[in-house]
Protein backbone atom coordinates (compact mmCIF):
# COMPACT_ATOMS: atom_id res chain seq x y z
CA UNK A 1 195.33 47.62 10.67
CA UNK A 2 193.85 46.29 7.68
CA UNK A 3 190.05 45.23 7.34
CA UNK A 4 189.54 43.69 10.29
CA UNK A 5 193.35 42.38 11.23
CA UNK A 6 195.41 43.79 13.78
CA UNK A 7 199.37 43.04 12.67
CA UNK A 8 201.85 44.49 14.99
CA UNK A 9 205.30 45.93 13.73
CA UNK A 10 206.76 42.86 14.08
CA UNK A 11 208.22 39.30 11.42
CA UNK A 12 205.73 37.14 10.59
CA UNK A 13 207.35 34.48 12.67
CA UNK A 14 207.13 36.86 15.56
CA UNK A 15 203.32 37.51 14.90
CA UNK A 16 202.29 34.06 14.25
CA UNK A 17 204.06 32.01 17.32
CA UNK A 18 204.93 28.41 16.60
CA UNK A 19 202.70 25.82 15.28
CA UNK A 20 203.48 21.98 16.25
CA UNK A 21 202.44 20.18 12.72
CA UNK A 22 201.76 16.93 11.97
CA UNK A 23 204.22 15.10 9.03
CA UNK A 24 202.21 16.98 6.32
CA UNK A 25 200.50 20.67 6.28
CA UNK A 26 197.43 20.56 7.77
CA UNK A 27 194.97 22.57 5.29
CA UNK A 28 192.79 25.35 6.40
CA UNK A 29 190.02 26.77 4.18
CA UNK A 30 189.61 30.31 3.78
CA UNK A 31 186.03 31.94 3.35
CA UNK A 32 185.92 35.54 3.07
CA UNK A 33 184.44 37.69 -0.30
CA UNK A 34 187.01 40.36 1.06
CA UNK A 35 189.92 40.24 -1.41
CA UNK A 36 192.43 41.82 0.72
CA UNK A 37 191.60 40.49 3.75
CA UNK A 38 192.07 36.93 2.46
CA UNK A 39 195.03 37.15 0.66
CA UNK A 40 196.37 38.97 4.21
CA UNK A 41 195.24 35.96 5.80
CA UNK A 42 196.33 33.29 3.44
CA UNK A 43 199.78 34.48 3.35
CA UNK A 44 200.29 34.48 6.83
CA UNK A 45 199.06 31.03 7.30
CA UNK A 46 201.25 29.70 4.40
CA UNK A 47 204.16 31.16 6.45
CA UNK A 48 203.01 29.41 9.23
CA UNK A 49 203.15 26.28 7.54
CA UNK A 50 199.33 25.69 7.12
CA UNK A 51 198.09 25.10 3.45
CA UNK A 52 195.93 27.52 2.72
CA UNK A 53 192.65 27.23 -0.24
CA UNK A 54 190.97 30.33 -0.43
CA UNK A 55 186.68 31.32 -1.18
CA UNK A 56 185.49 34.12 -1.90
CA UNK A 57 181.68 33.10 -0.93
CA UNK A 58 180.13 30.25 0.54
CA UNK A 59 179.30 28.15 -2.83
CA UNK A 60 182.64 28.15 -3.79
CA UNK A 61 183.53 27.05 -0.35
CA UNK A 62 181.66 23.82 -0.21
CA UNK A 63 183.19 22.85 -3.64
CA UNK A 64 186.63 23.10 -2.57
CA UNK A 65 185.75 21.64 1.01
CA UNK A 66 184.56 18.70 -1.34
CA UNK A 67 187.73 18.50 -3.10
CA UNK A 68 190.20 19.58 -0.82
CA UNK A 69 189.35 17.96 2.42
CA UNK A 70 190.75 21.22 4.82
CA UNK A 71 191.54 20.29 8.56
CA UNK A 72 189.54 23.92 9.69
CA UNK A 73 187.57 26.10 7.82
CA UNK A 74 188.17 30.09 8.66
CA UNK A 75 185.22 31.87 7.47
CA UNK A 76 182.99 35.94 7.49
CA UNK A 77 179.68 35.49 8.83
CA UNK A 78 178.12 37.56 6.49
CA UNK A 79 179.07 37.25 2.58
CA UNK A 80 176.69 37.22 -0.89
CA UNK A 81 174.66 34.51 -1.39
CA UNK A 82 175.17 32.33 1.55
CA UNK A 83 175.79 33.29 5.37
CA UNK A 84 177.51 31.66 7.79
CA UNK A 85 174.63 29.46 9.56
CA UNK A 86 173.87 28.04 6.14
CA UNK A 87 177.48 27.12 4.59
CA UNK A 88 178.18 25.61 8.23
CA UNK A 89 175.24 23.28 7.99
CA UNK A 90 175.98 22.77 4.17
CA UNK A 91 179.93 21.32 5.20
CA UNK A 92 178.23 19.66 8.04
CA UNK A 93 176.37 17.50 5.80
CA UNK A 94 178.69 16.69 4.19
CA UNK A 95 181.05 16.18 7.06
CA UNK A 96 179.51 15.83 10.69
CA UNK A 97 183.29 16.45 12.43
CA UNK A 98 184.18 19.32 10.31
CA UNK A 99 186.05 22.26 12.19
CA UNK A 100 184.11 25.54 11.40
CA UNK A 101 185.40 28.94 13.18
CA UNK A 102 183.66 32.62 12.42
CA UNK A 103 184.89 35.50 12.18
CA UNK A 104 182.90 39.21 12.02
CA UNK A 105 182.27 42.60 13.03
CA UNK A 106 179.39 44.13 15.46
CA UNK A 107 175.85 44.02 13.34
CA UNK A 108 175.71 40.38 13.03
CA UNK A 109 175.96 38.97 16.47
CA UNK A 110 172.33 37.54 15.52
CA UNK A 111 173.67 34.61 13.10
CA UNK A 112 176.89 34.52 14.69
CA UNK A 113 175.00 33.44 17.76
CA UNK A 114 172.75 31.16 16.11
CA UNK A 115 176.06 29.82 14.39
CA UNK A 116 177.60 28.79 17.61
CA UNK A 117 174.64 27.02 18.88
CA UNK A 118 174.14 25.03 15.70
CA UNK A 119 177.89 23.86 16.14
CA UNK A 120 180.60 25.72 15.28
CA UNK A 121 183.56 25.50 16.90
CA UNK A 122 184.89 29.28 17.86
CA UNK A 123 184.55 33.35 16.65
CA UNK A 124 186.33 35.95 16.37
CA UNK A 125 185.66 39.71 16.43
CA UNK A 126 186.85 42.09 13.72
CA UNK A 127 189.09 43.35 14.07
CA UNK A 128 191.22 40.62 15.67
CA UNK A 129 194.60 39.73 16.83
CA UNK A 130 196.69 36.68 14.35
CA UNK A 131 198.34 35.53 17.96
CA UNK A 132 194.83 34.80 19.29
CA UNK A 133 193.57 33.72 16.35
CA UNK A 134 196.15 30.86 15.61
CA UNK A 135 196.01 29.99 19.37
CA UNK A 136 192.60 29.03 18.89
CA UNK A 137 193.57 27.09 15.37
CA UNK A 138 196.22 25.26 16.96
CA UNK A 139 193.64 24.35 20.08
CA UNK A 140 190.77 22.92 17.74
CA UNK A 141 193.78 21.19 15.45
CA UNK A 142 195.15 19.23 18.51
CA UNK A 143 191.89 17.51 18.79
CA UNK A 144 191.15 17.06 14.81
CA UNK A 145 194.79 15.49 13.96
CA UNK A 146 195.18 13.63 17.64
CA UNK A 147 195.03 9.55 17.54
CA UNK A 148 191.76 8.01 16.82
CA UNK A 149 190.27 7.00 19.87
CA UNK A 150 188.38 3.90 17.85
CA UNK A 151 190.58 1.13 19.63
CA UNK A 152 189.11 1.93 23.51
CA UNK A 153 186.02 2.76 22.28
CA UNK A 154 183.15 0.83 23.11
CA UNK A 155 179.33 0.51 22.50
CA UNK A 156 178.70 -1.34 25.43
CA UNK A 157 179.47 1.12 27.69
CA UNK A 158 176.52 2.22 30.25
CA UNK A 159 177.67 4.47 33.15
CA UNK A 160 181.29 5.55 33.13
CA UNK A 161 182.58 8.00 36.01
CA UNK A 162 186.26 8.89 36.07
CA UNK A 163 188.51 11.56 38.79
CA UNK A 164 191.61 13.54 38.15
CA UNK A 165 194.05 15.44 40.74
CA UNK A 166 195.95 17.70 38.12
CA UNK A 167 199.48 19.29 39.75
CA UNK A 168 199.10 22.87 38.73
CA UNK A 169 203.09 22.55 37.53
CA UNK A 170 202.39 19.37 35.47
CA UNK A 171 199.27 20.03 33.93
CA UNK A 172 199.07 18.46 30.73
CA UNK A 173 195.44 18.52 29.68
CA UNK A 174 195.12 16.81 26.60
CA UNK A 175 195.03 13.29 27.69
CA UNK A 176 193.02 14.10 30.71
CA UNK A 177 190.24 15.38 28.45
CA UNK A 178 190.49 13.07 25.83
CA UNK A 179 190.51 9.91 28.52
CA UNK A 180 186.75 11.99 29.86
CA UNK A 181 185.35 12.11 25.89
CA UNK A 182 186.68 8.94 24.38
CA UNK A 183 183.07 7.52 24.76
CA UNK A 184 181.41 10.29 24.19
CA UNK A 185 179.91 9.11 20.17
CA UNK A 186 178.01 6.58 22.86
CA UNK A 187 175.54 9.54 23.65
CA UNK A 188 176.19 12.68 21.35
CA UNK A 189 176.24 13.00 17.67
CA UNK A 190 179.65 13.65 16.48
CA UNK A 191 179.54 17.21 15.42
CA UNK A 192 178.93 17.99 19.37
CA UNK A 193 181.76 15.95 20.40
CA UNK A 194 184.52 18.63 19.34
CA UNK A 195 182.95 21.50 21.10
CA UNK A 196 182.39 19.30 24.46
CA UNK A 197 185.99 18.79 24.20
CA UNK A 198 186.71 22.91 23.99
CA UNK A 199 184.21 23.00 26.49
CA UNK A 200 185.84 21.32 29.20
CA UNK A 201 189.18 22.78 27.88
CA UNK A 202 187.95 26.06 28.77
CA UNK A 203 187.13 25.29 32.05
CA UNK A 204 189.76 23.32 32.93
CA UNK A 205 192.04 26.37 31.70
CA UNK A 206 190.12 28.81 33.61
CA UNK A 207 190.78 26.41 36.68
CA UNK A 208 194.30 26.46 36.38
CA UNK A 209 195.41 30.04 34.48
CA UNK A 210 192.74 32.17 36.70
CA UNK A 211 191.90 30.58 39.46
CA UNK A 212 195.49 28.65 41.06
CA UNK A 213 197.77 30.93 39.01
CA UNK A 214 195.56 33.97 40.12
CA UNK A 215 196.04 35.70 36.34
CA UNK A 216 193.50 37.80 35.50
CA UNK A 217 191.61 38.33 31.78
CA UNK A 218 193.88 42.07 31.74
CA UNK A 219 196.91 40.04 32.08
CA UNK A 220 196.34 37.53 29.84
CA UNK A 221 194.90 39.34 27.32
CA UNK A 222 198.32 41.94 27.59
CA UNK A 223 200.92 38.82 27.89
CA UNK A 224 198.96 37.87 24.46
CA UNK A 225 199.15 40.86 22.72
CA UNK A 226 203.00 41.33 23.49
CA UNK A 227 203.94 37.48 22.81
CA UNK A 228 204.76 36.96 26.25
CA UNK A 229 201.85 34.61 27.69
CA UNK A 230 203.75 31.27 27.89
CA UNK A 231 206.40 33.12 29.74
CA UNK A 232 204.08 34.41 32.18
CA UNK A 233 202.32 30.92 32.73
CA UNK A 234 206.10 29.44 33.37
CA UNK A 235 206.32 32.53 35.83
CA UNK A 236 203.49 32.14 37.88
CA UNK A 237 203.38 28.02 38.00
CA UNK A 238 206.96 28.17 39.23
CA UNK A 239 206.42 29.84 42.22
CA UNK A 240 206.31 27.13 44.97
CA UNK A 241 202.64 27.64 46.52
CA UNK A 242 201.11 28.10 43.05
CA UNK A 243 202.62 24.64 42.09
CA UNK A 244 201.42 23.39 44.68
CA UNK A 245 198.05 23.86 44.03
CA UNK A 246 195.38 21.12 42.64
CA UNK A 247 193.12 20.54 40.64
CA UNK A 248 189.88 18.21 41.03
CA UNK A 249 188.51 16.92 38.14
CA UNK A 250 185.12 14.38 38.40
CA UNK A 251 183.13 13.33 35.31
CA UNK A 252 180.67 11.09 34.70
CA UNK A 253 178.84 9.81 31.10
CA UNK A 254 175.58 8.04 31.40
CA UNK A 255 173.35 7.32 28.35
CA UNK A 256 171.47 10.56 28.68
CA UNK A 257 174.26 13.12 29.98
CA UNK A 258 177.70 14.39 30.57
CA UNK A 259 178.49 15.72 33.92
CA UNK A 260 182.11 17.36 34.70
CA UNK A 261 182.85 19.18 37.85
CA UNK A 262 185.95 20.92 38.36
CA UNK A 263 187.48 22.58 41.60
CA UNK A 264 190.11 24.77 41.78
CA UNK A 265 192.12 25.75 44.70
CA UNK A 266 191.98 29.54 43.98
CA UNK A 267 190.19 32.58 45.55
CA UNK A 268 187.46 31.94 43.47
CA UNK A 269 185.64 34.97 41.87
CA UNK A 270 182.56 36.89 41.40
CA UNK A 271 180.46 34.24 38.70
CA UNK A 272 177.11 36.52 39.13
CA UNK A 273 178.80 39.40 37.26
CA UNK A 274 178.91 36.93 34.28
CA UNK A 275 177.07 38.45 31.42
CA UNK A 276 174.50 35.55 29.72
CA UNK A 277 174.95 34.12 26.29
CA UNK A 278 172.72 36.48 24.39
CA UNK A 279 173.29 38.21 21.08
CA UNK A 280 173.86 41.98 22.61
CA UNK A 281 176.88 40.31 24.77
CA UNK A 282 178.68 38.02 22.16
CA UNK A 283 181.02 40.25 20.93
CA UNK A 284 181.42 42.36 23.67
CA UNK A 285 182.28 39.55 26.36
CA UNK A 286 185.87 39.51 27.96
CA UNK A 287 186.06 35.54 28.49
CA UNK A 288 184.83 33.89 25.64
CA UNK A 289 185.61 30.50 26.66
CA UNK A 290 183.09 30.58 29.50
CA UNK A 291 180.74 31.97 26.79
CA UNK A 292 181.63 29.40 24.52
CA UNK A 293 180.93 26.62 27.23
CA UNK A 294 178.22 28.13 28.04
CA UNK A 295 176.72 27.55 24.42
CA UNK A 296 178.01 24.41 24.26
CA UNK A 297 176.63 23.15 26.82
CA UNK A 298 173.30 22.85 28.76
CA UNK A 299 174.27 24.00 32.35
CA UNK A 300 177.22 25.75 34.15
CA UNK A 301 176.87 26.46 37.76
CA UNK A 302 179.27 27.52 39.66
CA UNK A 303 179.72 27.37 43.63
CA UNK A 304 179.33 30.31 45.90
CA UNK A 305 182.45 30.77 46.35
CA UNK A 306 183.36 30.71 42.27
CA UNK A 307 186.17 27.99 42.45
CA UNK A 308 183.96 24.98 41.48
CA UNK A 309 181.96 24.45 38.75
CA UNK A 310 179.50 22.18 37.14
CA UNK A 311 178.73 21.70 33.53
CA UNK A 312 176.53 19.18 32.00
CA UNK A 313 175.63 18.54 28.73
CA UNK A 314 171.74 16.56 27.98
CA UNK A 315 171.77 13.83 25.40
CA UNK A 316 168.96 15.13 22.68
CA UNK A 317 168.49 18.45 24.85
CA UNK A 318 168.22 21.02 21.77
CA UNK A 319 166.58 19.32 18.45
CA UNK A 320 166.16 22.28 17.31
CA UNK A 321 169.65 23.13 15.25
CA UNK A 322 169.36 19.70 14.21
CA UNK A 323 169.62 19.61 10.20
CA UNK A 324 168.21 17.04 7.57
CA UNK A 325 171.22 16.36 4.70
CA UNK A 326 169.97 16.23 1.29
């Protein structure tokens, strides 16, 4: 272990996974004023086929973001001069849909917190594992590099409610959640509109890995670690009553709000023993993507039973984050 990294005795390829890529690399910025840590990090994304630019501190970051254009920004939390709060509101301005994701240690939950709810897109604990880490690149990359849903967009849109029944064998969950968002810029400003998406991704994951595939956050977290997850998803979906299984998916955009509600046909679970999204629980908290939807959006409620749940998101609900661009 080095600073922060966990790297298992294993090849780089074997470490890193695949990445699908897009006819040229996609470029991810590199923000961390620890020298070994991001040269460890830049290498193994360059062998993943990522193009890697590398900061040492947040000024220096913004420059190159100006020049280089990156698909994602990696970045500390805490660094000289500028934190991360401050250099994520400086790329905001100047681009609303750029793809920020933190990374830090215990002592700064404060600002990473306070980073998540003024928009970006994911964190990671120090020290962390590379297979988790580019999971989560790859997730927020799908959505930055996918088609441009400007040709069925439209302005005129008022009320728009849509349903899904998702096979648990065939789910493929990309078009599903980009048919539910492709009006989104209608209501929400377009620096939300990523981290609705990973909202709803969440969910919809936690619908169909935890609740009909019955995997719990020990396994999953173990199938991670040992490179073994997508083999234990093809396990479990193959087996003829989990395939069965549904999922119901109901949204519904109006001008002031996104509603989704998702049902699951699982044993449902014990939601109460959910820790909140406060700063003492952020980097202790086994299922960061309910935390992460819980950030991102206004409420989650969940059934009795815990196989249902609700999340909606209020058009103009927190003004506060909001940031005025030189």
């Amino acid at each position: 272990m080095v600073s922060g990294v966990i790297i298992e005795d294993k090849s780089v390829a074997e470490v890193f996974g695949s990445l699908p890529l897009e006819s040229s690399k996609p470029k991810i910025l590199i923000v961390d004023d620890e020298d070994i840590l991001r040269r460890l990090l830049v290498r193994f994304m360059a062998n993943e086929g990522f193009e890697p630019i590398e900061a040492p501190d947040g000024p220096e970051a913004i420059e190159l973001f100006r020049l280089k254009h990156p698909d994602v920004v990696l970045s500390d939390v805490m660094m000289p001069e500028m934190d991360g709060i401050n250099l994520l509101k400086e790329l905001r301005c100047i681009d609303p849909s750029a793809v920020v994701i933190l990374m830090t240690g215990f002592g700064n939950e404060q600002v990473l917190l306070n980073s998540l709810r003024a928009g970006a897109n994911n964190f990671f604990k120090k020290p962390f594992n590379f297979k988790e880490m580019l999971e989560t690149v790859n997730n927020v990359l799908k959505y930055k590099l996918h088609i441009d849903p400007t040709p069925f967009y439209s302005p005129f849109l008022q009320e728009e409610k849509k349903e899904f029944l998702i096979e648990t064998g065939k789910a493929n969950l990309l078009p599903i959640i980009n048919q539910i968002t492709v009006h989104l810029k209608n209501v929400f400003p377009e620096n939300d509109i990523m981290n609705l998406k990973i909202g709803i991704e969440e969910m919809l994951n936690n619908a169909l890995e935890h609740g009909n595939l019955n995997i719990s956050s020990q396994e999953k977290h173990r199938a991670i670690e040992d490179g073994c997850y997508g083999q234990l998803l093809q396990n479990r979906m193959s087996e003829q009553f989990n395939s069965r299984k549904k999922i119901v998916l109901n949204s519904q955009l109006s001008k002031d709000k996104l509603k989704v509600v998702i049902k699951d046909e699982g044993r449902g679970f014990n939601w109460k023993s959910l820790p909140e999204p406060f700063m003492e629980n952020l980097l202790r908290f086994n299922g960061r993507g309910i935390f992460l939807t819980k950030i991102f959006f206004d409420e989650v409620v969940y059934n009795e039973k815990g196989n249902e749940v609700t999340i909606i998101k209020y058009k103009d609900k927190d003004k506060n984050f909001n940031q005025v661009c030189s």
